[in-house]
N, C-alpha and C. Protein backbone atom coordinates (compact mmCIF):
# COMPACT_ATOMS: atom_id res chain seq x y z
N UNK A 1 -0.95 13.95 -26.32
CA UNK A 1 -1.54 14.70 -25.22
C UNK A 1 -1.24 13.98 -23.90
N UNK A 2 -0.59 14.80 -23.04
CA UNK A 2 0.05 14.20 -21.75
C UNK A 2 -1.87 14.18 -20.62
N UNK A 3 -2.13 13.27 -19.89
CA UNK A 3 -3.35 13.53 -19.44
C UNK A 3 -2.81 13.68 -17.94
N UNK A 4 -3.46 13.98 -16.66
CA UNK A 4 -3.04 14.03 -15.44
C UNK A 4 -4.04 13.41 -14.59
N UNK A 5 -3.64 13.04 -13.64
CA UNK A 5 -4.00 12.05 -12.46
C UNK A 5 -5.09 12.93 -11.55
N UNK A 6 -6.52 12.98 -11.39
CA UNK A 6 -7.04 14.09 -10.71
C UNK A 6 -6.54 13.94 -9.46
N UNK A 7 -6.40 15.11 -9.17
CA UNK A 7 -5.62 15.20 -7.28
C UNK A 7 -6.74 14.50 -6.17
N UNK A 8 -8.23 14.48 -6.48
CA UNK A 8 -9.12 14.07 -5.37
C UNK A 8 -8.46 12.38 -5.44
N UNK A 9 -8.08 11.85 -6.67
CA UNK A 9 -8.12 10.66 -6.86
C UNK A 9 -7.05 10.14 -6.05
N UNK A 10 -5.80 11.06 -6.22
CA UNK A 10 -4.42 11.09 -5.32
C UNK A 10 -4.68 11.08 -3.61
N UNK A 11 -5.27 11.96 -3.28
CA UNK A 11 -6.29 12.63 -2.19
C UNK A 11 -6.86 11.23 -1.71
N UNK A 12 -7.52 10.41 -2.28
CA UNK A 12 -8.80 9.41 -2.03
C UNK A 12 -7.73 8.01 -1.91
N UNK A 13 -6.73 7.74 -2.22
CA UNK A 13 -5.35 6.89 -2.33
C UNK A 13 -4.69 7.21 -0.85
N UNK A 14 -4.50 8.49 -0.72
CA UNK A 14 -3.67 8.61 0.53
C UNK A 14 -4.78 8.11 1.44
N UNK A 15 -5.62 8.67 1.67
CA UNK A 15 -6.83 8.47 2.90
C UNK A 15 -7.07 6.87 2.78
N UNK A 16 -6.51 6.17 2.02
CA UNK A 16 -7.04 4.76 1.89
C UNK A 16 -5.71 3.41 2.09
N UNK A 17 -4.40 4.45 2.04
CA UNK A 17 -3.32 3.95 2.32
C UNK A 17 -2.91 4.63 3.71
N UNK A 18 -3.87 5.63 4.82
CA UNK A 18 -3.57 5.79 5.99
C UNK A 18 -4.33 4.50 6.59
N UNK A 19 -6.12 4.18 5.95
CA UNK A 19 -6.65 3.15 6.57
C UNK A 19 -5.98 1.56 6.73
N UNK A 20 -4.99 1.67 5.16
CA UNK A 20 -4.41 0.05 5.82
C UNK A 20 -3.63 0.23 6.88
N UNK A 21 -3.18 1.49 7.33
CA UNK A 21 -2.16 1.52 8.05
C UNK A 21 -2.28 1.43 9.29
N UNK A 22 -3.61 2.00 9.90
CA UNK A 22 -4.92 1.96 10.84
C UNK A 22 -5.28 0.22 11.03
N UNK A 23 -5.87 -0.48 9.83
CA UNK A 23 -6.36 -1.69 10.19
C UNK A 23 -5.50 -2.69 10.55
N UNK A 24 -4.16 -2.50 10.25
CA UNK A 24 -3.05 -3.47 9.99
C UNK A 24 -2.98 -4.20 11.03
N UNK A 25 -3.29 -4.19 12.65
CA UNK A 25 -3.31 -4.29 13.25
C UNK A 25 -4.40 -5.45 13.70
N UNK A 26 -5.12 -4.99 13.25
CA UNK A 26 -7.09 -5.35 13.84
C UNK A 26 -6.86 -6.54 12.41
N UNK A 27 -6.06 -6.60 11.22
CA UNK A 27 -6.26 -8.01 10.13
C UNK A 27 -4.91 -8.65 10.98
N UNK A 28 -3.93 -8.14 11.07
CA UNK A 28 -2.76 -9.20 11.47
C UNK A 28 -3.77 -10.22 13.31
N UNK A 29 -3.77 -9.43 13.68
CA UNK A 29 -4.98 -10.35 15.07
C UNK A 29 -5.82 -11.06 14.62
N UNK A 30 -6.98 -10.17 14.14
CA UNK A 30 -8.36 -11.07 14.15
C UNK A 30 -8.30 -12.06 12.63
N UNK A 31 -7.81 -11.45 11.81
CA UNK A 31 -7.79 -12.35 10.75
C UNK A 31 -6.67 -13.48 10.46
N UNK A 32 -5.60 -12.93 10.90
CA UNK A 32 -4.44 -13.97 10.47
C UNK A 32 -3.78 -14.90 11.68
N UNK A 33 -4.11 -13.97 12.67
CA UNK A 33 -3.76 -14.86 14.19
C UNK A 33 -2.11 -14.99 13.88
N UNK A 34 -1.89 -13.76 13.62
CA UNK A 34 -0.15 -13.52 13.20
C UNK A 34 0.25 -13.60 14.68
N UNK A 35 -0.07 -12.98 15.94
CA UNK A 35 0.72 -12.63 16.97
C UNK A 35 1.04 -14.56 17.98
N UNK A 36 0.28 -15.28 17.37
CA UNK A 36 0.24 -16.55 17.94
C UNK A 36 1.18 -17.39 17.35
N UNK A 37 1.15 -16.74 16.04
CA UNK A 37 2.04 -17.74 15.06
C UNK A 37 3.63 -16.94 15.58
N UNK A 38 3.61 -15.44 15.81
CA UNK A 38 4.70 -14.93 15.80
C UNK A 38 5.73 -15.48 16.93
N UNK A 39 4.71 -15.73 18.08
CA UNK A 39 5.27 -16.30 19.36
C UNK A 39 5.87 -17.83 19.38
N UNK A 40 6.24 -18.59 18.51
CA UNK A 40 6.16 -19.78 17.90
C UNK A 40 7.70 -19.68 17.69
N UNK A 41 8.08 -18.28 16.93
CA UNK A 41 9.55 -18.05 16.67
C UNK A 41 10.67 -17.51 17.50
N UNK A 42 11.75 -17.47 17.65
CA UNK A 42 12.89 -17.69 18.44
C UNK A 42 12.64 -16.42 19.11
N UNK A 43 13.17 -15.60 19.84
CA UNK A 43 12.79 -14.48 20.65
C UNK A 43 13.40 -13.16 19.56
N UNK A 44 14.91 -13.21 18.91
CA UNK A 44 15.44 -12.45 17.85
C UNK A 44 14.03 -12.42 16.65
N UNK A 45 13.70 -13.60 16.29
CA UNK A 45 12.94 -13.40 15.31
C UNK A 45 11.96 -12.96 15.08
N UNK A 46 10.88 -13.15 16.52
CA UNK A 46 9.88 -12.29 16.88
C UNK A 46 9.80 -10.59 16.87
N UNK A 47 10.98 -10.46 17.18
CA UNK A 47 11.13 -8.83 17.57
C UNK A 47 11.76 -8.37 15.36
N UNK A 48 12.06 -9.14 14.86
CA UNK A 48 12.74 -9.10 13.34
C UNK A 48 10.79 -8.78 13.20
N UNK A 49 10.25 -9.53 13.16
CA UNK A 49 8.84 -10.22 12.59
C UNK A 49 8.15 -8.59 12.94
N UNK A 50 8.02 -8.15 14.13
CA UNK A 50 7.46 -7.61 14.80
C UNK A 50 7.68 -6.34 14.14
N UNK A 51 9.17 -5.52 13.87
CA UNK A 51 9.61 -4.18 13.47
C UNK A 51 9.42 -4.41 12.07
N UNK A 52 9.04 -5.97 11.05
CA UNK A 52 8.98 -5.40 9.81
C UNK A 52 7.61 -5.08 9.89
N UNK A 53 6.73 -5.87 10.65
CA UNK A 53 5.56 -4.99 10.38
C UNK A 53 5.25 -3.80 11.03
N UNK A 54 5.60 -3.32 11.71
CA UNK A 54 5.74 -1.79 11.91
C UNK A 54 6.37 -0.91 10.84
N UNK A 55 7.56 -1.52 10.19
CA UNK A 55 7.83 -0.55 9.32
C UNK A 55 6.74 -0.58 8.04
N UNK A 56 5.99 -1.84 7.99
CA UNK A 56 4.48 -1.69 6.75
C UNK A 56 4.06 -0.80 7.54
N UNK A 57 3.52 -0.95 8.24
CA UNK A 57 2.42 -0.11 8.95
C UNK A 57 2.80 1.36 8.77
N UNK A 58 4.35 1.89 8.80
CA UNK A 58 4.68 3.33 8.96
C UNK A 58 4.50 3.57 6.96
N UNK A 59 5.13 3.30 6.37
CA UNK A 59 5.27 3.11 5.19
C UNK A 59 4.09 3.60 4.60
N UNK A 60 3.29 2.50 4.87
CA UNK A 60 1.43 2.94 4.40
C UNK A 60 0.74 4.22 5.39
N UNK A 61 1.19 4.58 6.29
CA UNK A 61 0.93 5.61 7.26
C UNK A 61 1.28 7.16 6.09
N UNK A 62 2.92 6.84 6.26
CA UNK A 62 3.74 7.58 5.25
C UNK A 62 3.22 8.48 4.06
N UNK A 63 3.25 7.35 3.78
CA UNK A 63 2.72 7.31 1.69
C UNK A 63 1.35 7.98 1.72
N UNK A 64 0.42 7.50 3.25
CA UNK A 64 -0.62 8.40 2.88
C UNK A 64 -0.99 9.67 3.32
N UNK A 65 -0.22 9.80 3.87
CA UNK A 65 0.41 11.73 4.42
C UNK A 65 1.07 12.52 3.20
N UNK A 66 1.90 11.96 2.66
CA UNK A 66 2.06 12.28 1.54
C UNK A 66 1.17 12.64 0.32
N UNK A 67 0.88 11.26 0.28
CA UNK A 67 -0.41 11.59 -0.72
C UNK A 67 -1.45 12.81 -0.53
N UNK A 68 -2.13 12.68 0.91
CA UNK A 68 -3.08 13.82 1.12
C UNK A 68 -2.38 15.11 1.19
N UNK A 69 -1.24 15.29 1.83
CA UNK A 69 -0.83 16.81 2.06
C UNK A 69 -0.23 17.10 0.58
N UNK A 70 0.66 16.89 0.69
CA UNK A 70 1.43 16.73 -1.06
C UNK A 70 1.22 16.22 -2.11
N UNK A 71 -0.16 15.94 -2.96
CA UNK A 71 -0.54 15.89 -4.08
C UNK A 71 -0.26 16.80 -4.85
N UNK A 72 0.06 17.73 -4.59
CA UNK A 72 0.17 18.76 -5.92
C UNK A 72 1.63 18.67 -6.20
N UNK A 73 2.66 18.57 -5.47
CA UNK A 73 3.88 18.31 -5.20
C UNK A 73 4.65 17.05 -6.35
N UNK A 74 3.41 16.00 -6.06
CA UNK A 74 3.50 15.38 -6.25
C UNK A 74 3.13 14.82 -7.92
N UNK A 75 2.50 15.68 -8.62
CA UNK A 75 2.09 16.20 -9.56
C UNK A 75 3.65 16.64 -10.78
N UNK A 76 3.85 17.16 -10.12
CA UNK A 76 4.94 18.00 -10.37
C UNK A 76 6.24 17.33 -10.92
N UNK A 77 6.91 17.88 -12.09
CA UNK A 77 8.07 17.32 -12.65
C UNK A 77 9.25 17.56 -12.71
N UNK A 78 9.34 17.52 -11.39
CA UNK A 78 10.63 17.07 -10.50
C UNK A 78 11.21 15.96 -10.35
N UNK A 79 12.85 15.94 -10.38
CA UNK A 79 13.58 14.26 -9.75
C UNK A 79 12.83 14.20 -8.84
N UNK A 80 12.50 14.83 -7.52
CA UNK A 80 12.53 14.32 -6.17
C UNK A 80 10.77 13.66 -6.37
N UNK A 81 10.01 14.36 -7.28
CA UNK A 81 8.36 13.85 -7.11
C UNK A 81 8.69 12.89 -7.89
N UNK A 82 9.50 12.52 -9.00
CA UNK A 82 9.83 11.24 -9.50
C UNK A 82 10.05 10.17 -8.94
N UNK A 83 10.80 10.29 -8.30
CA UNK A 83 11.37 9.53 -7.28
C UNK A 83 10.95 9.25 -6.34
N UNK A 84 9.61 10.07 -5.77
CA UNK A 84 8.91 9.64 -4.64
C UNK A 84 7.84 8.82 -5.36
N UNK A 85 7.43 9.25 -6.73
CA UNK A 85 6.60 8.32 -7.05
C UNK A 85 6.59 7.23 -7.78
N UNK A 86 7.96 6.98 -8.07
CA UNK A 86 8.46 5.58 -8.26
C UNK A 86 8.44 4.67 -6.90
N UNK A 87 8.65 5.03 -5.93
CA UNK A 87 8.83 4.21 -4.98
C UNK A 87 7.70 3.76 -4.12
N UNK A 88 6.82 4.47 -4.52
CA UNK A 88 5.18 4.77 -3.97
C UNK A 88 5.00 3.42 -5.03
N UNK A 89 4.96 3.45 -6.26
CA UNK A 89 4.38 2.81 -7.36
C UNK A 89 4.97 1.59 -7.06
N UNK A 90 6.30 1.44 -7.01
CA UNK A 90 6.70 0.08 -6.71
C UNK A 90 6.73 -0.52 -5.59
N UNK A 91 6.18 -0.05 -4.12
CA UNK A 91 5.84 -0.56 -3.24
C UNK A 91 4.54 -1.02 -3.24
N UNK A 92 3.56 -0.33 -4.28
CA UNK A 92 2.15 -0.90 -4.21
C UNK A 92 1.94 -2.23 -5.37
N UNK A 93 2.72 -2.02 -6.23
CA UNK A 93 2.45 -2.51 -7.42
C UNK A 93 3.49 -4.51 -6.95
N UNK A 94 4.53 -4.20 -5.96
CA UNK A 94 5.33 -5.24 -5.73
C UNK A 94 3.96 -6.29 -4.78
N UNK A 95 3.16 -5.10 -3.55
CA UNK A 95 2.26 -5.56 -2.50
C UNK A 95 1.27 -6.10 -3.58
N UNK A 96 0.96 -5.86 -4.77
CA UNK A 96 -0.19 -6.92 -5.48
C UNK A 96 0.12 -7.99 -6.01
N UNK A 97 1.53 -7.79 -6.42
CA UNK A 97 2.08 -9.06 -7.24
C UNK A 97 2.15 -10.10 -6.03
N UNK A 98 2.74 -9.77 -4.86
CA UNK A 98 2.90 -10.79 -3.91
C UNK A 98 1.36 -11.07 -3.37
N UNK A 99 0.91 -10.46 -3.28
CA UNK A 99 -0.40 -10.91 -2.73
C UNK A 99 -1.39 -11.80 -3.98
N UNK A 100 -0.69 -11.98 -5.01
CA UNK A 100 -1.53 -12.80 -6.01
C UNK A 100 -0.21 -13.90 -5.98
N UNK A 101 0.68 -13.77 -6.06
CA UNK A 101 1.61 -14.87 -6.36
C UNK A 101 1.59 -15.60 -5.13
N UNK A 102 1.80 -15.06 -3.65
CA UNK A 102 2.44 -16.05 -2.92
C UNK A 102 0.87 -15.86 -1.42
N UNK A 103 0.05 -15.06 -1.45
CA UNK A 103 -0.53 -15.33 -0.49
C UNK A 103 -1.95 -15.88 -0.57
N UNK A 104 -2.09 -16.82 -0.04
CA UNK A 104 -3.28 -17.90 -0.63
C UNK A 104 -4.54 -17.35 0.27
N UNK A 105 -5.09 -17.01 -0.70
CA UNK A 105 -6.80 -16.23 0.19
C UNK A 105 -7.80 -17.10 0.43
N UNK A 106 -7.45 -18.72 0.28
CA UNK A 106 -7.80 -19.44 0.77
C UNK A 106 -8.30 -19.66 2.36
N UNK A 107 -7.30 -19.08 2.62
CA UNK A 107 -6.92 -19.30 3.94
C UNK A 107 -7.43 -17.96 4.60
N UNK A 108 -7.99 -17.38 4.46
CA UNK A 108 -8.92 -16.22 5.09
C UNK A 108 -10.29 -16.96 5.59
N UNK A 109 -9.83 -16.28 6.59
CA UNK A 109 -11.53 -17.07 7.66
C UNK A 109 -12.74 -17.02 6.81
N UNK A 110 -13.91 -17.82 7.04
CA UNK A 110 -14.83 -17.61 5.99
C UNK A 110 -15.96 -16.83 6.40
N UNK A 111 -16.63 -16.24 7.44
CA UNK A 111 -16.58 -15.59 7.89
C UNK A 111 -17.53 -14.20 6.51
N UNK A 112 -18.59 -13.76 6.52
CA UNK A 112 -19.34 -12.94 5.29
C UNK A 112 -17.95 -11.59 5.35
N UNK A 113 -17.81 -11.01 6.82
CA UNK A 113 -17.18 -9.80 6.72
C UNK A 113 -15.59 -9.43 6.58
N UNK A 114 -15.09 -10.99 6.78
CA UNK A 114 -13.02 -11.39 6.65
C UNK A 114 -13.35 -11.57 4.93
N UNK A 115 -14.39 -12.08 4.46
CA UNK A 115 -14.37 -12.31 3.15
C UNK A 115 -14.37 -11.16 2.19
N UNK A 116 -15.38 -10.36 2.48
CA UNK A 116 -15.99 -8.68 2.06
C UNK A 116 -14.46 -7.80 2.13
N UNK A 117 -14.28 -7.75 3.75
CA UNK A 117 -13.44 -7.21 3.75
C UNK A 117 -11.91 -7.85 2.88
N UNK A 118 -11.54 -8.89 2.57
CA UNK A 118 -10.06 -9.33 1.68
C UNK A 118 -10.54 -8.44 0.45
N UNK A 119 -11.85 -9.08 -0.03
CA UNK A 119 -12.21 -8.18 -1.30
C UNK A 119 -11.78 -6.55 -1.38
N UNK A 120 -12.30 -5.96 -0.54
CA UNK A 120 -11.98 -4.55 -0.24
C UNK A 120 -10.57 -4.52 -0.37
N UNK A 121 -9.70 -4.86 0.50
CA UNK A 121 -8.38 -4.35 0.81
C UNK A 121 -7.69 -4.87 -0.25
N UNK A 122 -7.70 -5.88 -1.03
CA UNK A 122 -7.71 -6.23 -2.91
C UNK A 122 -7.82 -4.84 -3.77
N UNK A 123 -8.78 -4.60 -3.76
CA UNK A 123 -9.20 -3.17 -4.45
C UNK A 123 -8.37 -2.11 -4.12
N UNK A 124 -7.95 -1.81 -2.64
CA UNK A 124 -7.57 -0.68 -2.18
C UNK A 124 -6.17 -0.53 -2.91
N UNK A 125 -5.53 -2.01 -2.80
CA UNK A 125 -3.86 -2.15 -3.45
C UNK A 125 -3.95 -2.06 -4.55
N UNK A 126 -4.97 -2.63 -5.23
CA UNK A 126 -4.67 -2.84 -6.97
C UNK A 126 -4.80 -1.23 -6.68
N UNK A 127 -5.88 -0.03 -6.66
CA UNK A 127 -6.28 1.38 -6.63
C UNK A 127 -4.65 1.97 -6.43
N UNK A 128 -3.99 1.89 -5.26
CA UNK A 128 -2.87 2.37 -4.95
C UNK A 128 -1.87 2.28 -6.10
N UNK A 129 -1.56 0.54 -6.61
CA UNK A 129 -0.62 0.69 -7.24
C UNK A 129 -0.99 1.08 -8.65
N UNK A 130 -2.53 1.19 -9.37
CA UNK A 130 -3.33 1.99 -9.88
C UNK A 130 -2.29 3.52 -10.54
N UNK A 131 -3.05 3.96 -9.28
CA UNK A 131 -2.75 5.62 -9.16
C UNK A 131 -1.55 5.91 -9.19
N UNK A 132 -0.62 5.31 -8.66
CA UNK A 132 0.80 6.13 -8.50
C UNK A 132 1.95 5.40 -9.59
N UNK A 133 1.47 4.29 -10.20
CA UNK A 133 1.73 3.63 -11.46
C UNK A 133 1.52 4.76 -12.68
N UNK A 134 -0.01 4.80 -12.67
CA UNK A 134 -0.36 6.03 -13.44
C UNK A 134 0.36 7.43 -13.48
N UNK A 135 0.60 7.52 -12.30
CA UNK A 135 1.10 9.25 -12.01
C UNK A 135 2.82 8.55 -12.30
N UNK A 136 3.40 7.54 -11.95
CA UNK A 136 4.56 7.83 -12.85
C UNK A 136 4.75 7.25 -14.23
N UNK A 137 3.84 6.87 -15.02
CA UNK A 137 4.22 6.87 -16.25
C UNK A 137 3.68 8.13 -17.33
N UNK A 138 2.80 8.85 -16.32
CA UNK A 138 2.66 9.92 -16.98
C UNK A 138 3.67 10.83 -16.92
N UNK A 139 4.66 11.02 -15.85
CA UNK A 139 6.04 11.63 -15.37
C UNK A 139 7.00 11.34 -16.29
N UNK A 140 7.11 9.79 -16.62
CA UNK A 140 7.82 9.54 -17.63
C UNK A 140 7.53 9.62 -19.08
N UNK A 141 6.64 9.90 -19.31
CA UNK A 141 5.84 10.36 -21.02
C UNK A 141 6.67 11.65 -20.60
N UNK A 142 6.51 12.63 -20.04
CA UNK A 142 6.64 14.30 -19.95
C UNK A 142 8.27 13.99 -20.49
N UNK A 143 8.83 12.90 -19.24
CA UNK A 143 10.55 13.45 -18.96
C UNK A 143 11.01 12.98 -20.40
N UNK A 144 10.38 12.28 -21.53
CA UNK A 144 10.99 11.46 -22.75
C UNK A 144 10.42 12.60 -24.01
N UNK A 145 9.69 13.35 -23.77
CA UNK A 145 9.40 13.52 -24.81
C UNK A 145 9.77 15.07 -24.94
């Protein structure tokens, strides 16, 4: 029995992968003091530093426009919803592995609400790469069998 991904759940993923895309900004400042550290690097590298995080920021913007407008789309067993949700899955699922392998949460201000909040935005990624993990291995049960 093939099971399916409820769409609110898809729905509740996008709206939560527009908010990192929203906060990205307000954690790279107040929490990481990225723009101080960024200024530190050569003037090329700053502006390198600067457009990759814009392209996170569009990415998670992206993915969650997608998600909310096109869930049902997305549902659907098609190459192209395959393929969008492979890349959905492996952009969220790569953002947890690195964030357990290489970024030390040590180093998050201590602070009750930088703390609360890492917890949260933890949840939101594992949830992301969750859901669209889920929605493509259920894609791939359908396309094998």
């Amino acid at each position: 029995m093939i099971t399916k991904i409820p769409d609110w759940l898809i729905i509740i993923a996008g709206i939560g992968q527009i908010f990192t895309a929203m906060i990205y900004p307000y954690i790279r400042h107040q929490v990481f003091d990225w723009y101080n550290d960024v200024k530190k690097l050569k003037p090329l590298n700053q502006e390198i530093a600067k457009t990759y995080g814009r392209y996170i920021q569009g990415l998670n913007f992206s993915f969650g426009l997608i998600a909310i407008f096109l869930y049902d789309d997305l549902q659907q067993n098609t190459r192209l919803a395959l393929a969008l949700t492979a890349l959905i899955a492996a952009y969220w699922t790569g953002k947890v592995a690195t964030q357990i392998a290489y970024y030390p949460m040590y180093s998050i201000p201590q602070q009750w609400h930088f703390k609360i909040g890492s917890y949260f935005m933890n949840a939101l990624f594992l949830l992301f790469a969750t859901v669209f993990t889920g929605l493509l291995i259920i894609k791939l049960k359908i396309l094998f069998t």
